[in-house]
C-alpha atoms as a PDB file:
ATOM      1  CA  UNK A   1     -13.401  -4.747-247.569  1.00  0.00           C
ATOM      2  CA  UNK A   2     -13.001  -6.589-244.524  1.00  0.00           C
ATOM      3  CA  UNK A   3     -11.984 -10.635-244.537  1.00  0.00           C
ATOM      4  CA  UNK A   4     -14.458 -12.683-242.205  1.00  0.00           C
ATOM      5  CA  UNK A   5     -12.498 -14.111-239.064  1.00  0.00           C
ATOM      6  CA  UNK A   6     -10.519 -17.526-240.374  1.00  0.00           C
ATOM      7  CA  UNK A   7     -12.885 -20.928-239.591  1.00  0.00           C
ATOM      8  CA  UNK A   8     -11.539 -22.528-236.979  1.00  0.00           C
ATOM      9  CA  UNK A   9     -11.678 -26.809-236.472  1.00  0.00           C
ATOM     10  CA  UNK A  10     -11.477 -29.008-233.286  1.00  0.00           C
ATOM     11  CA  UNK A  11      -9.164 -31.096-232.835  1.00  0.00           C
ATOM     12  CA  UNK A  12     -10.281 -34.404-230.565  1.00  0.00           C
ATOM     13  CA  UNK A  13      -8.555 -32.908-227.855  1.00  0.00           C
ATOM     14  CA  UNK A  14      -9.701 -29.473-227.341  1.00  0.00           C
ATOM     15  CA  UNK A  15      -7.441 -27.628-229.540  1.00  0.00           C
ATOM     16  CA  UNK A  16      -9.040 -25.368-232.671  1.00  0.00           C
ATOM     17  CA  UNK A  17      -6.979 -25.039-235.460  1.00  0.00           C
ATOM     18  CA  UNK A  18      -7.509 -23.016-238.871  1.00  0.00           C
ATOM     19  CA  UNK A  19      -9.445 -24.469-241.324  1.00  0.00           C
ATOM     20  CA  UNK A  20      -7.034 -23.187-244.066  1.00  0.00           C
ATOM     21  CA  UNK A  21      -3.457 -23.869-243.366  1.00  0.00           C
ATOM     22  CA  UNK A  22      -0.077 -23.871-245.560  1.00  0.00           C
ATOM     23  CA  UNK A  23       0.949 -27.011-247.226  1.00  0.00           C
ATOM     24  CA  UNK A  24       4.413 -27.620-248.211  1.00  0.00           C
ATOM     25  CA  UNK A  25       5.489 -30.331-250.530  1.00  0.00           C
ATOM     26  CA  UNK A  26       8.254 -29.786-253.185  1.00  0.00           C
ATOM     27  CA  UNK A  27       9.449 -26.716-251.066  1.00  0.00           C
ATOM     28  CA  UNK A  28      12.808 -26.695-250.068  1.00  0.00           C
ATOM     29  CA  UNK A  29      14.415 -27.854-253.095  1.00  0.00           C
ATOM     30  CA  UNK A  30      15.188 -25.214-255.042  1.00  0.00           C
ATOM     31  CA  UNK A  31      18.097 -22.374-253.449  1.00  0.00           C
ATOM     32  CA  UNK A  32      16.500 -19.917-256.226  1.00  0.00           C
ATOM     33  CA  UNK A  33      13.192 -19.788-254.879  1.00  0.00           C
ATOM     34  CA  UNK A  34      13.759 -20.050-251.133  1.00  0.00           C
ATOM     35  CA  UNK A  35      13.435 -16.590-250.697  1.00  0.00           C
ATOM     36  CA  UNK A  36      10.135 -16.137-252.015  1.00  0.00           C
ATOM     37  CA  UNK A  37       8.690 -19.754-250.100  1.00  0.00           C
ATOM     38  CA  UNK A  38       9.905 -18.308-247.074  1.00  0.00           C
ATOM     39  CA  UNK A  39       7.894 -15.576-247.700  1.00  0.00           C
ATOM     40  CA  UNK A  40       4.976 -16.471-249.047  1.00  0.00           C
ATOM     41  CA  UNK A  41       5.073 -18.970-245.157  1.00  0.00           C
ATOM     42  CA  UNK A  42       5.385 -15.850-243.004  1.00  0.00           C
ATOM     43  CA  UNK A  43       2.582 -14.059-245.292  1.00  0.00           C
ATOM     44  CA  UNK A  44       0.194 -16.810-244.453  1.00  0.00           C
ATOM     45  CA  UNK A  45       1.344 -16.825-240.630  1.00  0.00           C
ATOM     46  CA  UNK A  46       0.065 -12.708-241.207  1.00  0.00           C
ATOM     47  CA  UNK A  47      -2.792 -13.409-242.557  1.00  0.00           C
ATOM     48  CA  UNK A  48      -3.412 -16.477-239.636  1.00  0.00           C
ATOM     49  CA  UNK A  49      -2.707 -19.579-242.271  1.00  0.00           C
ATOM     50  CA  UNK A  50      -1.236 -20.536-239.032  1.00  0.00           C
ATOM     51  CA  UNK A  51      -1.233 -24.345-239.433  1.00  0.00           C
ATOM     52  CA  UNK A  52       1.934 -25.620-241.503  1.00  0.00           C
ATOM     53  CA  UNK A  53       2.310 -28.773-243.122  1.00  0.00           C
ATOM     54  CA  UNK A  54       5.312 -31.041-243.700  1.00  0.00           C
ATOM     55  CA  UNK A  55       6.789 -34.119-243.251  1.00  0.00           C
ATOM     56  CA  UNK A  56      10.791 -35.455-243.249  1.00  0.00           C
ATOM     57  CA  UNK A  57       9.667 -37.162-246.567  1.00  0.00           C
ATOM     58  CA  UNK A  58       9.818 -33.363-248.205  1.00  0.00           C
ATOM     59  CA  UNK A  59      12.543 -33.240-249.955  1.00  0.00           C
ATOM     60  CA  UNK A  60      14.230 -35.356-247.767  1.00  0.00           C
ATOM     61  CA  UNK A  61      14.086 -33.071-244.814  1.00  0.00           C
ATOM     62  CA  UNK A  62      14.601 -29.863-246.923  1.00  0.00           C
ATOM     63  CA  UNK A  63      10.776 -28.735-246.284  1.00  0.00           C
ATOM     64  CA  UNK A  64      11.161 -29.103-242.692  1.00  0.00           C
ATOM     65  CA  UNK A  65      14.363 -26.599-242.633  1.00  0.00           C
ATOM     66  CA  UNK A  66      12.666 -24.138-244.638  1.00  0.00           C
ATOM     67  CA  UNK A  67       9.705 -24.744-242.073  1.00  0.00           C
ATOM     68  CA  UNK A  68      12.280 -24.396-239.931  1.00  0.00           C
ATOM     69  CA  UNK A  69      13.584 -21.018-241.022  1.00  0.00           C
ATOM     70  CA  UNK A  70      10.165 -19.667-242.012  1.00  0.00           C
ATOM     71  CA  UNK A  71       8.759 -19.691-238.433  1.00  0.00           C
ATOM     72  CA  UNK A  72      12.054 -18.440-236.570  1.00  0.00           C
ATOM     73  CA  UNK A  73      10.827 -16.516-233.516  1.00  0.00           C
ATOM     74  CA  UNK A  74       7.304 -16.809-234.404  1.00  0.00           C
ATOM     75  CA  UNK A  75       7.192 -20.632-233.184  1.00  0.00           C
ATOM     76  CA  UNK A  76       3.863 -19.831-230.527  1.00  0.00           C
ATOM     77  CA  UNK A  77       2.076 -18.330-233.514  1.00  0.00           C
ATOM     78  CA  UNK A  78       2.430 -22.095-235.426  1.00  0.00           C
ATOM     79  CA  UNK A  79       0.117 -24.874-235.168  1.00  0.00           C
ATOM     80  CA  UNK A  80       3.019 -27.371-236.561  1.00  0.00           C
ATOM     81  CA  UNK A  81       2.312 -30.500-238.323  1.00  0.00           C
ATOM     82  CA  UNK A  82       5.357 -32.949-239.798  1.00  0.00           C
ATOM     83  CA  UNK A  83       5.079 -36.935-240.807  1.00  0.00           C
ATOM     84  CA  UNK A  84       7.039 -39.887-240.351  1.00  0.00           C
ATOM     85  CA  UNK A  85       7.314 -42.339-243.099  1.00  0.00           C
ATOM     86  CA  UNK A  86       5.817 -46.124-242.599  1.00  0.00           C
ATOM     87  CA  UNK A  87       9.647 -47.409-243.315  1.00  0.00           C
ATOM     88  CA  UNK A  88      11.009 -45.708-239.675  1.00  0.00           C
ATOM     89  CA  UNK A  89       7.830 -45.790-237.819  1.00  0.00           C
ATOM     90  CA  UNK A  90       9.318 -48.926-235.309  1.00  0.00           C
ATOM     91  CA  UNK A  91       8.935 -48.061-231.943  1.00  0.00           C
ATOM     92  CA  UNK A  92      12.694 -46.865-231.941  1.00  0.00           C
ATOM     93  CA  UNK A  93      12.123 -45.784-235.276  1.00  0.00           C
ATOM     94  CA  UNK A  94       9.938 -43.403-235.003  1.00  0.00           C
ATOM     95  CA  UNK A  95      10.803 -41.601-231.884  1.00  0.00           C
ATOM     96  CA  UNK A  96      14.280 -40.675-233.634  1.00  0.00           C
ATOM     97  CA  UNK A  97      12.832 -39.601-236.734  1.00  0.00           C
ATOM     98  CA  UNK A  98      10.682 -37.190-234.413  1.00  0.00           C
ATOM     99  CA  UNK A  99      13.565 -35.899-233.042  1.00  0.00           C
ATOM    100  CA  UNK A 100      15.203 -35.525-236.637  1.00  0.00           C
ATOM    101  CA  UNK A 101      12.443 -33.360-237.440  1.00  0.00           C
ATOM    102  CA  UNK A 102      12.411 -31.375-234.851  1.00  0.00           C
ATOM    103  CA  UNK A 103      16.571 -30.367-235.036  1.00  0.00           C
ATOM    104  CA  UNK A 104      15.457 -29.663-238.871  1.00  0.00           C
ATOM    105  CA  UNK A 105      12.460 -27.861-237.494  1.00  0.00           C
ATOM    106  CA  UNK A 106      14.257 -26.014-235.139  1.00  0.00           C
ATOM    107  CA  UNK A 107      11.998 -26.501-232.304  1.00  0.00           C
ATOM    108  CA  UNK A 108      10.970 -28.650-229.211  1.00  0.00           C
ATOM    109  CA  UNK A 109       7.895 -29.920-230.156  1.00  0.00           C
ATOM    110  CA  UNK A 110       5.126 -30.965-232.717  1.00  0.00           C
ATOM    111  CA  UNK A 111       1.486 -29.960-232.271  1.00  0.00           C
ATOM    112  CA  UNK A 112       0.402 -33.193-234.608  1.00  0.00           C
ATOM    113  CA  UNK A 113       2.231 -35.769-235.855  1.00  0.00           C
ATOM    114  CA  UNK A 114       1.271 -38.310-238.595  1.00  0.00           C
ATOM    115  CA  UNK A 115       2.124 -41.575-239.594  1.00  0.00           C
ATOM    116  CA  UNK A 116       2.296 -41.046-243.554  1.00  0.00           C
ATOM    117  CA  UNK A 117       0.885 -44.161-244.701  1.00  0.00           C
ATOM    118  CA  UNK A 118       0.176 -47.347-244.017  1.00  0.00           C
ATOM    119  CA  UNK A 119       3.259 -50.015-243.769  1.00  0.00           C
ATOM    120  CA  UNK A 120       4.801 -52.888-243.090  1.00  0.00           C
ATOM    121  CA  UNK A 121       5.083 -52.364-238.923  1.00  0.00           C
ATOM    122  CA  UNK A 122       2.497 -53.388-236.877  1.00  0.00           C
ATOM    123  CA  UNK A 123      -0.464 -50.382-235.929  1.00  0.00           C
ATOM    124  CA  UNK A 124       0.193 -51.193-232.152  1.00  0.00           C
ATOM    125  CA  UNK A 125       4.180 -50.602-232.497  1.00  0.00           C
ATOM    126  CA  UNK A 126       3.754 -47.251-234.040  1.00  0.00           C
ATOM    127  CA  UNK A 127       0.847 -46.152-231.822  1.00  0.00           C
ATOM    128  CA  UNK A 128       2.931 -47.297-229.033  1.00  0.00           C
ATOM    129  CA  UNK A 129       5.899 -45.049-229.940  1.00  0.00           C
ATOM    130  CA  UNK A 130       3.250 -42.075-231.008  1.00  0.00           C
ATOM    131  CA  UNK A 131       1.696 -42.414-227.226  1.00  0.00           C
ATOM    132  CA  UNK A 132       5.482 -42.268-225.874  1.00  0.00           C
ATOM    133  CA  UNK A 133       6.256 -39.231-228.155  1.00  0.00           C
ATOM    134  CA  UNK A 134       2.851 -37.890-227.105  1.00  0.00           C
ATOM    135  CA  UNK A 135       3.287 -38.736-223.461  1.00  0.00           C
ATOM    136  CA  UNK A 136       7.116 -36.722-223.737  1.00  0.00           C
ATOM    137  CA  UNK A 137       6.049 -33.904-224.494  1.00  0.00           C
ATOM    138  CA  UNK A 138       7.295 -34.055-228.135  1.00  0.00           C
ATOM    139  CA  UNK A 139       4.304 -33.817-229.530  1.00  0.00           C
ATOM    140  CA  UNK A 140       0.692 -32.710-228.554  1.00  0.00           C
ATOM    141  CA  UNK A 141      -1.097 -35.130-230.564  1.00  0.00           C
ATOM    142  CA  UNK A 142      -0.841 -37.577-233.553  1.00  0.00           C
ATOM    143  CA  UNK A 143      -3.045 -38.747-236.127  1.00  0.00           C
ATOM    144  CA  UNK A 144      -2.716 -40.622-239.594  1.00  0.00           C
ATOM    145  CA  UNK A 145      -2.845 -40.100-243.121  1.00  0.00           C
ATOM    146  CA  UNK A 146      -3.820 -41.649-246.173  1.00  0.00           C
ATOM    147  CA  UNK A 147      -5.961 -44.234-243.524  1.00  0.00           C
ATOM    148  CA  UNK A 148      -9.138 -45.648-245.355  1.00  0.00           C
ATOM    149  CA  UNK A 149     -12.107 -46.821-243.474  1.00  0.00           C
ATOM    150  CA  UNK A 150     -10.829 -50.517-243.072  1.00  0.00           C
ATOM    151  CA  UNK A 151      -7.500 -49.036-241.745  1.00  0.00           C
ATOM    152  CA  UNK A 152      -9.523 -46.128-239.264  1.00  0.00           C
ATOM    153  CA  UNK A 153     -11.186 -49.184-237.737  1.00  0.00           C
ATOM    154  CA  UNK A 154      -8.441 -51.351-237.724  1.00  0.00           C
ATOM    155  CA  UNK A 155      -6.747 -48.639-235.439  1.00  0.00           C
ATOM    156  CA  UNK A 156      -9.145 -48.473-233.402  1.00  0.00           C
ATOM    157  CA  UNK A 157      -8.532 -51.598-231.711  1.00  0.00           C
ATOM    158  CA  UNK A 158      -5.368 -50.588-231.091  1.00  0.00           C
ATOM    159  CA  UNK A 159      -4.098 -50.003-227.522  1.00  0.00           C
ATOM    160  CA  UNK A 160      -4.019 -45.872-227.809  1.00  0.00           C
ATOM    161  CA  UNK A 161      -6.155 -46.060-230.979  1.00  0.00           C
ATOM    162  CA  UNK A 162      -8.284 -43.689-229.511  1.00  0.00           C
ATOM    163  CA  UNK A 163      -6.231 -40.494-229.282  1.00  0.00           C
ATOM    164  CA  UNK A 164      -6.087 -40.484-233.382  1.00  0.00           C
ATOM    165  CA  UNK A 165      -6.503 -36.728-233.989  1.00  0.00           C
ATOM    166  CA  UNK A 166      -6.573 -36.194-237.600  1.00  0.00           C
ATOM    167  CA  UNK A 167      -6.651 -38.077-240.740  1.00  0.00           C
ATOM    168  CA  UNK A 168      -4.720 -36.332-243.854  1.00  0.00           C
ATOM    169  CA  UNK A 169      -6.376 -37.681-247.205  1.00  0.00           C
ATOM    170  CA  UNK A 170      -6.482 -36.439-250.482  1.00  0.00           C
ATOM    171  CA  UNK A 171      -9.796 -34.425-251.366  1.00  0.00           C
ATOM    172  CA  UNK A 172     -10.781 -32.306-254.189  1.00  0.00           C
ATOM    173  CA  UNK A 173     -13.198 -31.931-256.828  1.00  0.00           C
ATOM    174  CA  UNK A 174     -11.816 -34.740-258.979  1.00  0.00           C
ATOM    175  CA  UNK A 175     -11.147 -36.891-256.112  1.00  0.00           C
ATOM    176  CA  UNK A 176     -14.686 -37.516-253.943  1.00  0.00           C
ATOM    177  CA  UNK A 177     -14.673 -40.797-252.914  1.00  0.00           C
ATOM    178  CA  UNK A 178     -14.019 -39.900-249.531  1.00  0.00           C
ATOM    179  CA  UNK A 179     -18.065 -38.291-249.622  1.00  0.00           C
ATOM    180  CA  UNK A 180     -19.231 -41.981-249.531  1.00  0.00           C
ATOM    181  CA  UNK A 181     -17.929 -43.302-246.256  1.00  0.00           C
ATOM    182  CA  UNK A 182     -14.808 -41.823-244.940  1.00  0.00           C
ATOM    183  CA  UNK A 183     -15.982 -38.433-244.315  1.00  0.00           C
ATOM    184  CA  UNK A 184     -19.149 -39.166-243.116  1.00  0.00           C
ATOM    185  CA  UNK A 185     -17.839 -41.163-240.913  1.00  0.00           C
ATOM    186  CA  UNK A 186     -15.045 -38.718-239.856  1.00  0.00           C
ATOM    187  CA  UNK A 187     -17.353 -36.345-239.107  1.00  0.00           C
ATOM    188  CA  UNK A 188     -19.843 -38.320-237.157  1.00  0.00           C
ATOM    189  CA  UNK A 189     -16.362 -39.290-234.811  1.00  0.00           C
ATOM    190  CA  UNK A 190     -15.655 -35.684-234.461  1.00  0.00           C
ATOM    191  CA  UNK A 191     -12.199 -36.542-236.041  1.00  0.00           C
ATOM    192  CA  UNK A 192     -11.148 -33.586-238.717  1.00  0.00           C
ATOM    193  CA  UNK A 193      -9.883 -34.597-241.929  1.00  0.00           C
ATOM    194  CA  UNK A 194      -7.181 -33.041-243.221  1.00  0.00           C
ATOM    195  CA  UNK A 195      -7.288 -32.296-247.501  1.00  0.00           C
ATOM    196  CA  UNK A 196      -4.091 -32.309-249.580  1.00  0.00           C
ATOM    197  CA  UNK A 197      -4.126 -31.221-252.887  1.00  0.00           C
ATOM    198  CA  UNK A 198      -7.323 -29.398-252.566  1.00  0.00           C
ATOM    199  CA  UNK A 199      -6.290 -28.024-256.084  1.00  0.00           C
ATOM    200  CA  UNK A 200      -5.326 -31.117-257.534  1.00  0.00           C
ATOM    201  CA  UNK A 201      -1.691 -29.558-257.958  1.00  0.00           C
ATOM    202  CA  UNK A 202      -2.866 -26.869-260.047  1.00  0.00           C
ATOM    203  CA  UNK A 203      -4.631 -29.519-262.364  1.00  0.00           C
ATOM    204  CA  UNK A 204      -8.066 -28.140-261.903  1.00  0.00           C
ATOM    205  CA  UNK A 205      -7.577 -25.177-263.154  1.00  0.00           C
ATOM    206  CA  UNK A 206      -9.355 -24.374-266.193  1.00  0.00           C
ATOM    207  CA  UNK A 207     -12.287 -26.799-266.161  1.00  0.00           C
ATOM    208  CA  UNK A 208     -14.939 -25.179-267.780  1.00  0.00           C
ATOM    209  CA  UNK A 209     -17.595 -25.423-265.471  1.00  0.00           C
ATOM    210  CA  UNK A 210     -15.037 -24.192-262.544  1.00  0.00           C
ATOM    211  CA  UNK A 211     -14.515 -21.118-264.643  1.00  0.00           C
ATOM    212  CA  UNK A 212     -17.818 -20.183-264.926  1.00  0.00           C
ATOM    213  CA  UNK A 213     -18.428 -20.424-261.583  1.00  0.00           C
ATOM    214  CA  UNK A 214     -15.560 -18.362-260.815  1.00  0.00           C
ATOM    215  CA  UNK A 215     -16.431 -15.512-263.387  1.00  0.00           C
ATOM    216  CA  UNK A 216     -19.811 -15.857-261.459  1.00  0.00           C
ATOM    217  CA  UNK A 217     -18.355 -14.130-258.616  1.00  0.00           C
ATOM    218  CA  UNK A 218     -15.630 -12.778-260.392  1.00  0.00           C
ATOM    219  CA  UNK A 219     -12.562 -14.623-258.856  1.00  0.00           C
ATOM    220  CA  UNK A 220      -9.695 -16.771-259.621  1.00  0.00           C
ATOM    221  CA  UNK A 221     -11.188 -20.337-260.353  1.00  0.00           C
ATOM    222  CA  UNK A 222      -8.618 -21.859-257.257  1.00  0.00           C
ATOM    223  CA  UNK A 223     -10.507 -19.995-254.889  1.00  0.00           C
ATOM    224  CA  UNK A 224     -13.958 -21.624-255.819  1.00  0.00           C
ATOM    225  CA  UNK A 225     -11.979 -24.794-255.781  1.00  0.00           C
ATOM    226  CA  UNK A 226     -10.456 -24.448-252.022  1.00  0.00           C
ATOM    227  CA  UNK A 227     -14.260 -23.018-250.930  1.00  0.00           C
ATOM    228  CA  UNK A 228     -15.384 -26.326-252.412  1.00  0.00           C
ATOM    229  CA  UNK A 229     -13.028 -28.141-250.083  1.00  0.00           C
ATOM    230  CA  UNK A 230     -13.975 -25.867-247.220  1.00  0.00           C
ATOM    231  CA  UNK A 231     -17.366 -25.954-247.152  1.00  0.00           C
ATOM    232  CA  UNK A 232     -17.492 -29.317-245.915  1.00  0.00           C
ATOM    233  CA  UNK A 233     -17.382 -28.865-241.542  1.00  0.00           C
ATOM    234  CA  UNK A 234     -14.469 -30.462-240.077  1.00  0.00           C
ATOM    235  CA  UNK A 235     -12.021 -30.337-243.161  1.00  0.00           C
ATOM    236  CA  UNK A 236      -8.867 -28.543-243.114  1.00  0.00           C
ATOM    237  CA  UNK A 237      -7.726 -27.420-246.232  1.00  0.00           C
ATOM    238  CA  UNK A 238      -3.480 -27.226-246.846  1.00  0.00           C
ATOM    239  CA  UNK A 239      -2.772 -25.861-250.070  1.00  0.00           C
ATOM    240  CA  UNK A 240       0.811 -25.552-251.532  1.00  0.00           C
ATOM    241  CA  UNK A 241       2.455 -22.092-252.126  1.00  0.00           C
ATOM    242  CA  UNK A 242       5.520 -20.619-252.682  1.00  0.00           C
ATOM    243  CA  UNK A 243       4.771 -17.302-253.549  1.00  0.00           C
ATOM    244  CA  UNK A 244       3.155 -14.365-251.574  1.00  0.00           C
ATOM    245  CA  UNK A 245       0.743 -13.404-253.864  1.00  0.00           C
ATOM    246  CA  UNK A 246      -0.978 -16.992-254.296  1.00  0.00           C
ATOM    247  CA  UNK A 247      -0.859 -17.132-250.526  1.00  0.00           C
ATOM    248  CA  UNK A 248      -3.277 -13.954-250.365  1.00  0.00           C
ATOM    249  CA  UNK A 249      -5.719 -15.749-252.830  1.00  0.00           C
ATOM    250  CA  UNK A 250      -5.895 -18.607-251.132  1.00  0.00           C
ATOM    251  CA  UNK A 251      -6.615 -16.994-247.751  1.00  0.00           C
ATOM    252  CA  UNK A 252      -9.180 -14.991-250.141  1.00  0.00           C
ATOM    253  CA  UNK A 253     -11.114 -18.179-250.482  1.00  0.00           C
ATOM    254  CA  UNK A 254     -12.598 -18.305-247.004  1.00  0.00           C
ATOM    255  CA  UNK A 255     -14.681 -15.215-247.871  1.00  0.00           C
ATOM    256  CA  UNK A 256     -16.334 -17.167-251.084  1.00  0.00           C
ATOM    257  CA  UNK A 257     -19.628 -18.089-250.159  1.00  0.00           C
ATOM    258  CA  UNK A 258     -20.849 -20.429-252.878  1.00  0.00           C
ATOM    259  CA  UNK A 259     -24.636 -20.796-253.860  1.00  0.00           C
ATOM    260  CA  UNK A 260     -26.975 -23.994-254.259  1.00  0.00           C
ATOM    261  CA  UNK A 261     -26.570 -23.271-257.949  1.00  0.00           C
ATOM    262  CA  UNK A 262     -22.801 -22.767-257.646  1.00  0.00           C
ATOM    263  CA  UNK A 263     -22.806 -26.320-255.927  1.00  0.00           C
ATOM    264  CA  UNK A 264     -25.522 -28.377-258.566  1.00  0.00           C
ATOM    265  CA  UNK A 265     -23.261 -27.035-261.637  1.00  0.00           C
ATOM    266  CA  UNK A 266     -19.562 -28.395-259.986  1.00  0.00           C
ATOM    267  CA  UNK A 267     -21.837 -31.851-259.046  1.00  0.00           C
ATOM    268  CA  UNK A 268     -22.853 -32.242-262.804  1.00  0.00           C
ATOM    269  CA  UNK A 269     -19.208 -31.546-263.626  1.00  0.00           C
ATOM    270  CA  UNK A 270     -17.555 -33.968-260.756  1.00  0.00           C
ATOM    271  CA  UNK A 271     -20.473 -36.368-259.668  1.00  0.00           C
ATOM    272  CA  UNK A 272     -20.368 -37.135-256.337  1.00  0.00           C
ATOM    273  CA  UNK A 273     -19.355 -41.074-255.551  1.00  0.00           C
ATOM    274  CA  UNK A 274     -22.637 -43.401-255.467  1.00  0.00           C
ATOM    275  CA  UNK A 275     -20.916 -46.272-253.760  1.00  0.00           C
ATOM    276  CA  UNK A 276     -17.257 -47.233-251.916  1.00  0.00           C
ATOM    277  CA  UNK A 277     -13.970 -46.054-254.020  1.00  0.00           C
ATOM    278  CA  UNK A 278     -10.437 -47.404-252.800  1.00  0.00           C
ATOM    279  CA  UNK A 279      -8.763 -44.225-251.420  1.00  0.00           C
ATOM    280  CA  UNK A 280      -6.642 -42.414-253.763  1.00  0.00           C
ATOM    281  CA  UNK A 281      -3.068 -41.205-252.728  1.00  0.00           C
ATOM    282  CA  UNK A 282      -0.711 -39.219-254.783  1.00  0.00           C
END
């Protein structure tokens, strides 16, 4: 059986990434299982889960060295995506913990980089030192995360505002209330949304009404979940995994096509929002 080509989504700019890319939070800590995270990175880089996911908050750095390692010589294949936290993201700030992340990175540049979360520093100071990094060469773009609607518009007005490419929120089954406003309005913007935890750290998993579905088409109940999550046009997915085999299920999920009945019976069992939620972070 043949996979269908990997989904691709645009990026403001031009560039198309894959829909499905490699998360990697809480990787890097553990010596034991390095080996095997490394791996299961360069088996989603095979099977073109070619956009990685980290940030210098990992682990304090140690996911971006494992990044690092993982993509050694196969740096052109990598759509590369790393964070800077809201405490260094001054105008000085921020441009050196870019260049922190790219020594632990072991390369020259970013293809996206996001401001983590909202802080203390002023929207126009960080923006200004993204547009520098951008402007560098350091980095091809730079976009946001965990940025509600208030905080999308608020940047917006922002000298630069305009060049956000990408807004990383968490989105999953048990976590909709992005369906009222924020994706809607993402997608009507053209600006992708990117969905961590599209699992809900493993904390879906045996829901009833997921495992029916699954047994439905007879397969693992994380792939329904991730072709949930992908179904939606202009979401990227980034699921977390540090071993080969989970890798090859996940990449397994773009081939799920679920039905209209598939869809009513996970809607009875997580209700869609009927009106604004706050925007939940983990």
């Amino acid at each position: 059986m043949t996979s269908d080509p990997i989904p691709t989504v645009a990026l403001p700019g031009g560039a198309r990434v894959p829909a499905l890319g490699q998360g990697t939070w809480n990787m890097g800590d553990d010596p034991r299982r390095r080996a095997d995270e490394v791996r299961a990175l360069q088996t989603g880089l095979d099977l073109g889960l070619t956009l990685l996911d980290t940030a210098e908050m990992y682990g304090d750095g140690n996911s971006e060295e494992l990044v690092g390692e993982a993509i050694r010589g196969r740096r052109d294949e990598v759509f590369l995506v790393s964070k800077v936290l809201p405490g260094h993201a001054t105008r000085r700030g921020t441009v050196d913990a870019c260049h922190a992340s790219l020594r632990r990175l072991g390369t020259d540049r970013l293809d996206l980089y996001l401001l983590h979360w909202r802080g203390r520093v002023p929207l126009a100071e960080t923006v200004q030192a993204l547009e520098g990094l951008r402007q560098s060469g350091d980095i091809r773009a730079w976009g946001v995360s965990n940025f509600d609607p208030g905080d999308l518009r608020e940047l917006a007005g922002v000298p630069g505002g305009e060049h956000v490419a990408a807004n990383q929120v968490l989105y999953n089954l048990t976590r909709r209330g992005i369906e009222f406003d924020l994706l809607p309005e993402a997608q009507a913007r053209g600006l992708p949304v990117m969905a961590y935890s599209p699992v809900e750290q493993g904390r879906l998993l045996g829901d009833a009404a997921l495992r029916a579905v699954a047994a439905r088409h007879g397969v693992p109940e994380l792939q329904v979940a991730l072709a949930w999550v992908l179904r939606q046009p202009g979401v990227i997915a980034i699921p977390k995994s540090g071993r080969a085999a989970h890798v090859r299920e996940n990449r397994a999920a773009l081939d799920l096509r679920l039905t209209e009945q598939d869809l009513r019976d996970l809607d009875a069992a997580f209700p869609p929002p009927r009106r604004p939620q706050a925007l939940e972070m983990l």
